[in-house]
PDB file of N, CA and C in Angstrom:
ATOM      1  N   UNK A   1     -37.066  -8.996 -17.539  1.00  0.00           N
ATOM      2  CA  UNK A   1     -36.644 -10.037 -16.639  1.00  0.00           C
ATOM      3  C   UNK A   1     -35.244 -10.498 -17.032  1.00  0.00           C
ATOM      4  N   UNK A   2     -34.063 -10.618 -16.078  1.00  0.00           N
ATOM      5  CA  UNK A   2     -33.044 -10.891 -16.159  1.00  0.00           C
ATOM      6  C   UNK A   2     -32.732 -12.508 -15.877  1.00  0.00           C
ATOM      7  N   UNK A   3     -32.017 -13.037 -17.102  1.00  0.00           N
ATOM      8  CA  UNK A   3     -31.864 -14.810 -16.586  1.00  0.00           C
ATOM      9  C   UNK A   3     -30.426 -14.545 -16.303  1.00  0.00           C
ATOM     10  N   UNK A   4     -29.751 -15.703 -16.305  1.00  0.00           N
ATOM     11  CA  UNK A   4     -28.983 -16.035 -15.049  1.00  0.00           C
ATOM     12  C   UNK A   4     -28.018 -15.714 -16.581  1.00  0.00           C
ATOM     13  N   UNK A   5     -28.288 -16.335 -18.130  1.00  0.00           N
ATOM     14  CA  UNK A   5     -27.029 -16.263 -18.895  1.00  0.00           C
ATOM     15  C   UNK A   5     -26.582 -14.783 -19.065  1.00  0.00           C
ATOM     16  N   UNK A   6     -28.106 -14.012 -18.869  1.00  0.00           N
ATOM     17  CA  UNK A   6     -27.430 -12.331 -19.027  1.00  0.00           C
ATOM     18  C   UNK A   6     -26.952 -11.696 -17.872  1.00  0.00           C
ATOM     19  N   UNK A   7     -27.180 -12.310 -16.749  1.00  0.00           N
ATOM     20  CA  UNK A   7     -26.481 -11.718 -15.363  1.00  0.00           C
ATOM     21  C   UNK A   7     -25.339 -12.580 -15.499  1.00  0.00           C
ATOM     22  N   UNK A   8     -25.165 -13.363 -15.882  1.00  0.00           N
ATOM     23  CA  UNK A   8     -23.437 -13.781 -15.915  1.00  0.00           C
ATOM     24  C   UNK A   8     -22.773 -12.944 -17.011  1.00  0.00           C
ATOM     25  N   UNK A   9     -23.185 -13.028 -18.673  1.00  0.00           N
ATOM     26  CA  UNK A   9     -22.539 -12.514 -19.747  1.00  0.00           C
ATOM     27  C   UNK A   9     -21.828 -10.899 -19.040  1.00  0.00           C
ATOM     28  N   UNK A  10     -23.128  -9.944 -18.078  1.00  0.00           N
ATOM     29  CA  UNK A  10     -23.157  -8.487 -17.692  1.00  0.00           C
ATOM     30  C   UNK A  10     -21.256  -8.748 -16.849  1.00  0.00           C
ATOM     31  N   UNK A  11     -21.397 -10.022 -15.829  1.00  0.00           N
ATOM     32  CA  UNK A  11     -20.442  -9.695 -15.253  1.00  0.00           C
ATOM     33  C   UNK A  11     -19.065 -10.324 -15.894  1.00  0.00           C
ATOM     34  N   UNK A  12     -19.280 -11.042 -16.688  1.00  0.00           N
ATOM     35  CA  UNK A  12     -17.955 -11.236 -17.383  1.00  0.00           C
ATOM     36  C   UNK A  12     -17.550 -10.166 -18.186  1.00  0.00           C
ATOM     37  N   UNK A  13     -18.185  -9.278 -18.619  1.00  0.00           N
ATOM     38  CA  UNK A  13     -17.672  -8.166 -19.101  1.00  0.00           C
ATOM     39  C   UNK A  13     -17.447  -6.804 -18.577  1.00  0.00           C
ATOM     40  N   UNK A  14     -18.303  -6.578 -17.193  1.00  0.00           N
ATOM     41  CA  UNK A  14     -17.309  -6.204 -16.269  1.00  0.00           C
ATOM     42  C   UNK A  14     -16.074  -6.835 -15.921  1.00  0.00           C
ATOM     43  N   UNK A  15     -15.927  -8.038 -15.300  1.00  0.00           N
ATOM     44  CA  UNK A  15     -14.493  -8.086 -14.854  1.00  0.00           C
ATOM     45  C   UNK A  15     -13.478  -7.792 -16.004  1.00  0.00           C
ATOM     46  N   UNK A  16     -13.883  -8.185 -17.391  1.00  0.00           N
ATOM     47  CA  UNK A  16     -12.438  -8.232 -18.230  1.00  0.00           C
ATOM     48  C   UNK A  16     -12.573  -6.565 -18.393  1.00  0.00           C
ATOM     49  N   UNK A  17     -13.425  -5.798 -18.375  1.00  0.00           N
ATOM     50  CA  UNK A  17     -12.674  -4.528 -18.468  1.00  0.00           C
ATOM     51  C   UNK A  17     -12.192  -3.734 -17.313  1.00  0.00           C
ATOM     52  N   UNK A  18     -12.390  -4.570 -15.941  1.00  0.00           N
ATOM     53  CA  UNK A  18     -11.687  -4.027 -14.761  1.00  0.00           C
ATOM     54  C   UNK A  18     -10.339  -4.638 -15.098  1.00  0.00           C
ATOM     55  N   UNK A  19     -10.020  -6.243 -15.491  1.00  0.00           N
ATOM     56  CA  UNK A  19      -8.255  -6.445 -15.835  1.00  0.00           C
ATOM     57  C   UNK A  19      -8.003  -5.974 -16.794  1.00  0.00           C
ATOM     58  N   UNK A  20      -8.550  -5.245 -17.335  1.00  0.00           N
ATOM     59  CA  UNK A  20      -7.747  -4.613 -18.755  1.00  0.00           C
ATOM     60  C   UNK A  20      -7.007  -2.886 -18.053  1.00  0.00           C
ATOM     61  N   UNK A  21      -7.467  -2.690 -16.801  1.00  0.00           N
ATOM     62  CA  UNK A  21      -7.086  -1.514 -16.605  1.00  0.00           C
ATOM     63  C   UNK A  21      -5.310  -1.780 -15.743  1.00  0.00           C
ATOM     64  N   UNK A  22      -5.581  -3.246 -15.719  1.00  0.00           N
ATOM     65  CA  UNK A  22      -4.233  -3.688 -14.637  1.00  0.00           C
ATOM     66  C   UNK A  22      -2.900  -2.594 -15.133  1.00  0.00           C
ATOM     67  N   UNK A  23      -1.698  -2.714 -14.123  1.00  0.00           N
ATOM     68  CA  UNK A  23      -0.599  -1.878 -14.880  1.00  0.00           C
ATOM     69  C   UNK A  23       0.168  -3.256 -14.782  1.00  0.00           C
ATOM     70  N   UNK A  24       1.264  -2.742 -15.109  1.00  0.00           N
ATOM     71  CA  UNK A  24       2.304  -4.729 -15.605  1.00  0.00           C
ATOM     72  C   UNK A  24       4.051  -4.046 -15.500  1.00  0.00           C
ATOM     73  N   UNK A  25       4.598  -5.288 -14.154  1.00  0.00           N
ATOM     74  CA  UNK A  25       5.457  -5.020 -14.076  1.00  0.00           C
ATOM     75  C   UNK A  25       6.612  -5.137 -15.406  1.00  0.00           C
ATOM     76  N   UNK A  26       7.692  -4.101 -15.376  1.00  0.00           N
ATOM     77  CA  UNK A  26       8.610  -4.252 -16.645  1.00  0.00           C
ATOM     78  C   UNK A  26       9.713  -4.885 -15.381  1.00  0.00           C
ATOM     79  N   UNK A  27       9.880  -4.743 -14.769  1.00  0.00           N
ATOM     80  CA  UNK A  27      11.634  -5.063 -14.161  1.00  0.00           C
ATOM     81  C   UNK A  27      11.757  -4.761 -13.281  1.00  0.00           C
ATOM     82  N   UNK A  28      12.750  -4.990 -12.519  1.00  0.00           N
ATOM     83  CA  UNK A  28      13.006  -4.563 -11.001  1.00  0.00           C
ATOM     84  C   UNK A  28      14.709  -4.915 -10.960  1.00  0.00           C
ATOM     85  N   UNK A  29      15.199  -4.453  -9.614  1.00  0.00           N
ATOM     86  CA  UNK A  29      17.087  -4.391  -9.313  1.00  0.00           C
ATOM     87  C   UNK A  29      17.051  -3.983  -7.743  1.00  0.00           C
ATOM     88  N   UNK A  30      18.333  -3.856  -7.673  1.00  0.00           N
ATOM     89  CA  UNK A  30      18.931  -3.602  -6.757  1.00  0.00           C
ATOM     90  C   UNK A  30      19.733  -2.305  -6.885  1.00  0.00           C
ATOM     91  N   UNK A  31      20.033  -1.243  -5.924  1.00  0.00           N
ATOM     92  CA  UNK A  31      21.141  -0.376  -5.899  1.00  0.00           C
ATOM     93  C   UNK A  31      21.418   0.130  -4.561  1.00  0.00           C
ATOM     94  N   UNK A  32      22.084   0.416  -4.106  1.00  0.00           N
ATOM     95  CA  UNK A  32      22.541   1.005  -2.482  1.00  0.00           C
ATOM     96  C   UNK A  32      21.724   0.102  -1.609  1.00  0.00           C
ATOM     97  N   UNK A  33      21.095   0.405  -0.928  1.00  0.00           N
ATOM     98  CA  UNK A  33      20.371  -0.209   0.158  1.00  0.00           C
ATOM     99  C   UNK A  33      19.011  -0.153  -0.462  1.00  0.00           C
ATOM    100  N   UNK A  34      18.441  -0.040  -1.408  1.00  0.00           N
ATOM    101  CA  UNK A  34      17.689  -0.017  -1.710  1.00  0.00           C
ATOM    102  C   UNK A  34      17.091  -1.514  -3.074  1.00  0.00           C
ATOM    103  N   UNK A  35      15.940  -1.490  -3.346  1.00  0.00           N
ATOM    104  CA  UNK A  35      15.175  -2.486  -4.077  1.00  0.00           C
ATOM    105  C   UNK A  35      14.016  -1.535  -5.073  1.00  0.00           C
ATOM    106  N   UNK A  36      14.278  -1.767  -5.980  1.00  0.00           N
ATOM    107  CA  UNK A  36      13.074  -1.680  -6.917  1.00  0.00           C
ATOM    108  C   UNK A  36      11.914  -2.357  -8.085  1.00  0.00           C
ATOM    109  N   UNK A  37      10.833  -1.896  -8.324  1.00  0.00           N
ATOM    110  CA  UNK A  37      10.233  -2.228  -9.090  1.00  0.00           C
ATOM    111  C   UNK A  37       9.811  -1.339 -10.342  1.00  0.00           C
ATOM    112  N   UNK A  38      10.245  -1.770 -11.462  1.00  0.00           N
ATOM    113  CA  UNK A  38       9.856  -1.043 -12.533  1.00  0.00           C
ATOM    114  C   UNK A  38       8.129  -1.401 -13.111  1.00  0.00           C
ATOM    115  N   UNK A  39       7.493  -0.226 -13.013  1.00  0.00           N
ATOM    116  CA  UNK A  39       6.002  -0.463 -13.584  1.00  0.00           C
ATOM    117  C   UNK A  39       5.748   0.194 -14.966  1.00  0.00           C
ATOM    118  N   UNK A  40       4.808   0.103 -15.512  1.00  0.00           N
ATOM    119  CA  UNK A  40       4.271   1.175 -16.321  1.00  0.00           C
ATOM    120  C   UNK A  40       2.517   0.797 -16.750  1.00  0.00           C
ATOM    121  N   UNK A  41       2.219   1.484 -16.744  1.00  0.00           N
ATOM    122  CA  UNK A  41       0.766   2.241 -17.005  1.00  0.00           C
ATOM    123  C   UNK A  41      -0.052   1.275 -18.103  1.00  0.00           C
ATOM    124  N   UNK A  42      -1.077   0.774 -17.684  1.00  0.00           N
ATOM    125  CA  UNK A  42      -1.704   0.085 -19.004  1.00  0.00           C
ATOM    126  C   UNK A  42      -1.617   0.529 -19.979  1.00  0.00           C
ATOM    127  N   UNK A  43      -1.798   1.556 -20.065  1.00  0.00           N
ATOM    128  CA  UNK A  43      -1.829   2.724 -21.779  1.00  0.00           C
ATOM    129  C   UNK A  43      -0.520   2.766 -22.389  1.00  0.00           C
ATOM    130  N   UNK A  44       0.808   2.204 -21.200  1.00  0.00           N
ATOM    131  CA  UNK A  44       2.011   2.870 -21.637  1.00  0.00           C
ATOM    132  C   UNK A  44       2.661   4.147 -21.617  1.00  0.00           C
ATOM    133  N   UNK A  45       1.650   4.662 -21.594  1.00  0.00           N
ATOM    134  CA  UNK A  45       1.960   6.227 -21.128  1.00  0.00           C
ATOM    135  C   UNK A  45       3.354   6.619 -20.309  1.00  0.00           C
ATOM    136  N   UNK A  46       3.087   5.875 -19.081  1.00  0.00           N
ATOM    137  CA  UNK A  46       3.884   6.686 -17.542  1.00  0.00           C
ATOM    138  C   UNK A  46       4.249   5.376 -17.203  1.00  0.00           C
ATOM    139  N   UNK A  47       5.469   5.145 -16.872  1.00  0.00           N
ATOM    140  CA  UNK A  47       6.055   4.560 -16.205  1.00  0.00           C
ATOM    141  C   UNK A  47       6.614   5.074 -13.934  1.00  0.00           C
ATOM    142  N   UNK A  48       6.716   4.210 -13.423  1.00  0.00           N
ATOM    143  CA  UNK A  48       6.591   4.667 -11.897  1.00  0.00           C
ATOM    144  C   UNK A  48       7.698   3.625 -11.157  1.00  0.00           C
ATOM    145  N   UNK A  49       8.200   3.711 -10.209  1.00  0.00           N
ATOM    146  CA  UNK A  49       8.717   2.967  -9.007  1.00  0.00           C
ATOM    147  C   UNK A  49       8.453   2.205  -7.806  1.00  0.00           C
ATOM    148  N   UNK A  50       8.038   1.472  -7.240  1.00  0.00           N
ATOM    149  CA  UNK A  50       7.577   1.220  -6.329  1.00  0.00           C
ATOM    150  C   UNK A  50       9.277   0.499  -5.737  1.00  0.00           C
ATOM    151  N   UNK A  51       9.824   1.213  -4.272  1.00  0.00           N
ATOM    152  CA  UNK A  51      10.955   1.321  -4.222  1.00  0.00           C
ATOM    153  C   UNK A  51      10.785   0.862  -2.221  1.00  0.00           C
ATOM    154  N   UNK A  52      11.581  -0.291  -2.118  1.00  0.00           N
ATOM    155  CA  UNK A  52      11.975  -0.746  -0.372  1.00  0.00           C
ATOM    156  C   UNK A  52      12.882  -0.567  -0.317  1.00  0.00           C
ATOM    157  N   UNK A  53      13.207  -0.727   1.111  1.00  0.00           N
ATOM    158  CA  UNK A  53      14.137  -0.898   1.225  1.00  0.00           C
ATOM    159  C   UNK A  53      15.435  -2.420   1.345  1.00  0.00           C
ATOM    160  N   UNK A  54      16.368  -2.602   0.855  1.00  0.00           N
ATOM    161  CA  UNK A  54      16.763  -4.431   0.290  1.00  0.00           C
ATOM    162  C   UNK A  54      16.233  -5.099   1.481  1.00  0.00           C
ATOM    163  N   UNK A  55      15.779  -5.203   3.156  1.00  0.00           N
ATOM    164  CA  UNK A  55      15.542  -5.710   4.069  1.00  0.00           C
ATOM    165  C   UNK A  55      14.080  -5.645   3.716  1.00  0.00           C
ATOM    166  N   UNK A  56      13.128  -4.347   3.186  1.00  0.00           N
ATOM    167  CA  UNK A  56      11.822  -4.407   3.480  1.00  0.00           C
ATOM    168  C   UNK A  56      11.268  -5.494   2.038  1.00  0.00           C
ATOM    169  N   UNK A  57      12.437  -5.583   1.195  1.00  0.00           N
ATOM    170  CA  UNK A  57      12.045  -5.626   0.004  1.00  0.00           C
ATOM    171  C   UNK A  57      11.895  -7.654   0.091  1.00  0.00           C
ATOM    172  N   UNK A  58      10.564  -7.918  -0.829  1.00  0.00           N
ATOM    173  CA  UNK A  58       9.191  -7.469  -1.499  1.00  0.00           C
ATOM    174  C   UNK A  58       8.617  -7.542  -0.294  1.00  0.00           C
ATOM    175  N   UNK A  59       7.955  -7.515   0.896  1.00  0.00           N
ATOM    176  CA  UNK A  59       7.127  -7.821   1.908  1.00  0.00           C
ATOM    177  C   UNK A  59       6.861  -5.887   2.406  1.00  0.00           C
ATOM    178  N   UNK A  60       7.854  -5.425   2.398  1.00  0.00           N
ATOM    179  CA  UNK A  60       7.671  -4.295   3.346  1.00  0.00           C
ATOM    180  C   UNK A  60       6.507  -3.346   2.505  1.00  0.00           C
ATOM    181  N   UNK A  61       6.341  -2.334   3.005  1.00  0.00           N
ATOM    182  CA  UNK A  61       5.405  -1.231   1.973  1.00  0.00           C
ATOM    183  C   UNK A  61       6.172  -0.442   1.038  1.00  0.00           C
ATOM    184  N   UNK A  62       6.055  -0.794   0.210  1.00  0.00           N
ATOM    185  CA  UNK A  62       7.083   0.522  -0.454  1.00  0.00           C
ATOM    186  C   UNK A  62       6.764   2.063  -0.816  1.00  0.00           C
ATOM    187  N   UNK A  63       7.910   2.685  -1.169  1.00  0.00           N
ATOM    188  CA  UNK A  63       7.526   3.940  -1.223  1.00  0.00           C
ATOM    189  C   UNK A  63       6.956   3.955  -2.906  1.00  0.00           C
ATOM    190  N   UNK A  64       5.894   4.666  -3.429  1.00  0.00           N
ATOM    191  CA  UNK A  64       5.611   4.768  -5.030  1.00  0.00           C
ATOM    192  C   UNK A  64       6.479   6.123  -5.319  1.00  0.00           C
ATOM    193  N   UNK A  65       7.003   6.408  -6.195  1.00  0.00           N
ATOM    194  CA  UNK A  65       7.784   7.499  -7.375  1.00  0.00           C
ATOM    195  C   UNK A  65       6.280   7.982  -7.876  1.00  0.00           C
ATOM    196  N   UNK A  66       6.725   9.491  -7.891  1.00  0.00           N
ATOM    197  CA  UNK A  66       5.882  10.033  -9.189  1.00  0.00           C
ATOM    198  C   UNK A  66       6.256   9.356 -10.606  1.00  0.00           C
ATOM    199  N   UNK A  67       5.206   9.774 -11.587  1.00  0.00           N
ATOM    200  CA  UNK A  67       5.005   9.356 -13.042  1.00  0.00           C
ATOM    201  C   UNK A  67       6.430   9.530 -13.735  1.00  0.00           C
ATOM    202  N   UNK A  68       6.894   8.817 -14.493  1.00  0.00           N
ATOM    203  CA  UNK A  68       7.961   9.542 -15.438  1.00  0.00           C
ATOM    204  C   UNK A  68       7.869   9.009 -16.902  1.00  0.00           C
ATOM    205  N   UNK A  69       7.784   9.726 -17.792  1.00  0.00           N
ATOM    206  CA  UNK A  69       7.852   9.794 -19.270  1.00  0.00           C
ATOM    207  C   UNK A  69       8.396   8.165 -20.067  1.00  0.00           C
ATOM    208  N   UNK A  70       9.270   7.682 -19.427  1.00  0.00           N
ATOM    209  CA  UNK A  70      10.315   6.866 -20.361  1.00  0.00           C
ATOM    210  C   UNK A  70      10.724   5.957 -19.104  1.00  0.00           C
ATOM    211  N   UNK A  71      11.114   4.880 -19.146  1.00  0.00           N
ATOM    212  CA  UNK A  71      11.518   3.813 -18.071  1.00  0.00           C
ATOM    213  C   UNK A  71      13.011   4.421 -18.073  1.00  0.00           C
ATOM    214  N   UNK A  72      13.579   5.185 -19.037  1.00  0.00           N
ATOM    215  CA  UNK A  72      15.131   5.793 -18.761  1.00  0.00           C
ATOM    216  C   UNK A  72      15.066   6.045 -17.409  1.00  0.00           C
ATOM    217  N   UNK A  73      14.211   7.222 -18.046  1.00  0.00           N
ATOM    218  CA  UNK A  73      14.127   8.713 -16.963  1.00  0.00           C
ATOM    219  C   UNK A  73      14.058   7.893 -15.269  1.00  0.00           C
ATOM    220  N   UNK A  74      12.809   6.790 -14.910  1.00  0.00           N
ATOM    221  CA  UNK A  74      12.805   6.298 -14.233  1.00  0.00           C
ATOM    222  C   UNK A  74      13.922   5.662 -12.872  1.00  0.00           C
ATOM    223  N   UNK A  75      14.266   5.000 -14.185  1.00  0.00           N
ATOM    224  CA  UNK A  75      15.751   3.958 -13.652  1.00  0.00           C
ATOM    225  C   UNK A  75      16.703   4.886 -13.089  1.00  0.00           C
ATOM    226  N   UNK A  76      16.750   6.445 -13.583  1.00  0.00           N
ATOM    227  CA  UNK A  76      17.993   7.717 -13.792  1.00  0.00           C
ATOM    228  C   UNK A  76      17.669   7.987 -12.067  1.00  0.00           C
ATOM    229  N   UNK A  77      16.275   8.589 -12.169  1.00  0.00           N
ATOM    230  CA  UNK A  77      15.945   8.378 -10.696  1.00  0.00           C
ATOM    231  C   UNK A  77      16.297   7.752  -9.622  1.00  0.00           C
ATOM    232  N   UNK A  78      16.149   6.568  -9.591  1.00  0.00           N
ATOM    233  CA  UNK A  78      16.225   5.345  -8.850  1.00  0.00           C
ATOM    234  C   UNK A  78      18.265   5.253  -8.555  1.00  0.00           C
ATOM    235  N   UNK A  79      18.496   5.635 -10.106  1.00  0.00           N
ATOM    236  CA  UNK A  79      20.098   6.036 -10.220  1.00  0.00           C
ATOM    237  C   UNK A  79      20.838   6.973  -8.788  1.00  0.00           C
ATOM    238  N   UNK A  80      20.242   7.620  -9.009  1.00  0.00           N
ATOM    239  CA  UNK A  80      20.602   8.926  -8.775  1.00  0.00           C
ATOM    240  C   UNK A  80      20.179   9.660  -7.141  1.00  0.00           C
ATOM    241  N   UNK A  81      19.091   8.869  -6.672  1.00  0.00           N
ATOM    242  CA  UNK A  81      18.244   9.466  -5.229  1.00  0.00           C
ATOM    243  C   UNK A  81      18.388   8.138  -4.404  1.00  0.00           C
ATOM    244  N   UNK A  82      18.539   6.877  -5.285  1.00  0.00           N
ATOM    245  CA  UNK A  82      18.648   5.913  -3.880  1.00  0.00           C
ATOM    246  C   UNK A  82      20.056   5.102  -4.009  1.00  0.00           C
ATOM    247  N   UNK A  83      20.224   4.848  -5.370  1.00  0.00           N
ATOM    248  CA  UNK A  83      21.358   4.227  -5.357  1.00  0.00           C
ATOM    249  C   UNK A  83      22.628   4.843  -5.102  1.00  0.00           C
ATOM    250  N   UNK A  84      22.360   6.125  -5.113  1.00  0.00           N
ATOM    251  CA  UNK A  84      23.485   7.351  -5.024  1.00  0.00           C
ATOM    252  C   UNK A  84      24.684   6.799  -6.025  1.00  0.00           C
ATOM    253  N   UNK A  85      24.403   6.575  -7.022  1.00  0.00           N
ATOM    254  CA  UNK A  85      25.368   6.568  -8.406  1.00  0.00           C
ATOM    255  C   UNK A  85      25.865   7.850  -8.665  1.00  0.00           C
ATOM    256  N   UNK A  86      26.645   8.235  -8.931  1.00  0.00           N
ATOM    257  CA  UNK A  86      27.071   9.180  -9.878  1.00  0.00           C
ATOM    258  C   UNK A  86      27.373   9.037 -11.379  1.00  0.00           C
ATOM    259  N   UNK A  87      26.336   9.672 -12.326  1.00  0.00           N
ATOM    260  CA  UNK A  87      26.587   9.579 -13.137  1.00  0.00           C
ATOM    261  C   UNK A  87      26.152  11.089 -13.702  1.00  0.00           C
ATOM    262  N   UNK A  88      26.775  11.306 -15.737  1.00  0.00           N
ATOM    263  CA  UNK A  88      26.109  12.708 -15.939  1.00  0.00           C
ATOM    264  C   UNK A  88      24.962  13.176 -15.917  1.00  0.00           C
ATOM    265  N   UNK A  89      23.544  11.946 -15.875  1.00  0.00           N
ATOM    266  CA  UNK A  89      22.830  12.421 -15.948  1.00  0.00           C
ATOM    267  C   UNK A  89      21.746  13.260 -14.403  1.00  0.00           C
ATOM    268  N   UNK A  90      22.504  13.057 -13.407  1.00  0.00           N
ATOM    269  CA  UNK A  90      22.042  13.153 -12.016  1.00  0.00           C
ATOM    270  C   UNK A  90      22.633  14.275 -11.811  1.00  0.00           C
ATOM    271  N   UNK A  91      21.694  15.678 -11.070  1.00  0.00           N
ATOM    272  CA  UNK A  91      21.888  16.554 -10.594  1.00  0.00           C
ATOM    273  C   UNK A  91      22.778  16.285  -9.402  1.00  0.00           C
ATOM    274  N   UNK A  92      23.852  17.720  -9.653  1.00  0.00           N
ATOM    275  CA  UNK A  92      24.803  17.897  -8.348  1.00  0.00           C
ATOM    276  C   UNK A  92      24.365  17.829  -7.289  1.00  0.00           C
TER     277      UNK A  92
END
């Protein structure tokens, strides 16, 4: 028979290990016409983009980036495909 303190204790420890899976924003900017958000991965692992456009930006849908290694690599991206920077590290 289940009382009410072990059907509560069951779900408080569900929810804290559903927010423990949260991801957590690092940063966000501006470049060209564009807006970003810097994320990364609960684990730390992978960092990602979630990228509007400066009019859609924060309300509109944004587009998500694949995974990238390092918030560098990320930002280099974001560098390089929306902000249209030129720098050395961005393919011709």
């Amino acid at each position: 028979m289940l009382t009410f303190g072990s059907v509560l204790a069951t779900a408080t420890v569900l929810l804290t290990a559903g927010a423990a899976l949260a991801d957590f924003r690092v940063g966000n900017g501006t470049g060209g016409n564009y807006a970003y958000e810097l994320w990364r991965t609960d684990d730390g692992a992978q960092y990602y983009l979630k990228i509007w456009t400066r009019r859609g930006y924060p309300n509109g849908s944004p587009i998500q980036s694949d995974s990238f290694e390092s918030s560098r690599d990320a930002l280099n991206y974001f560098d390089c495909r929306y902000a249209e920077r030129s720098l050395p590290s961005c393919p011709n």
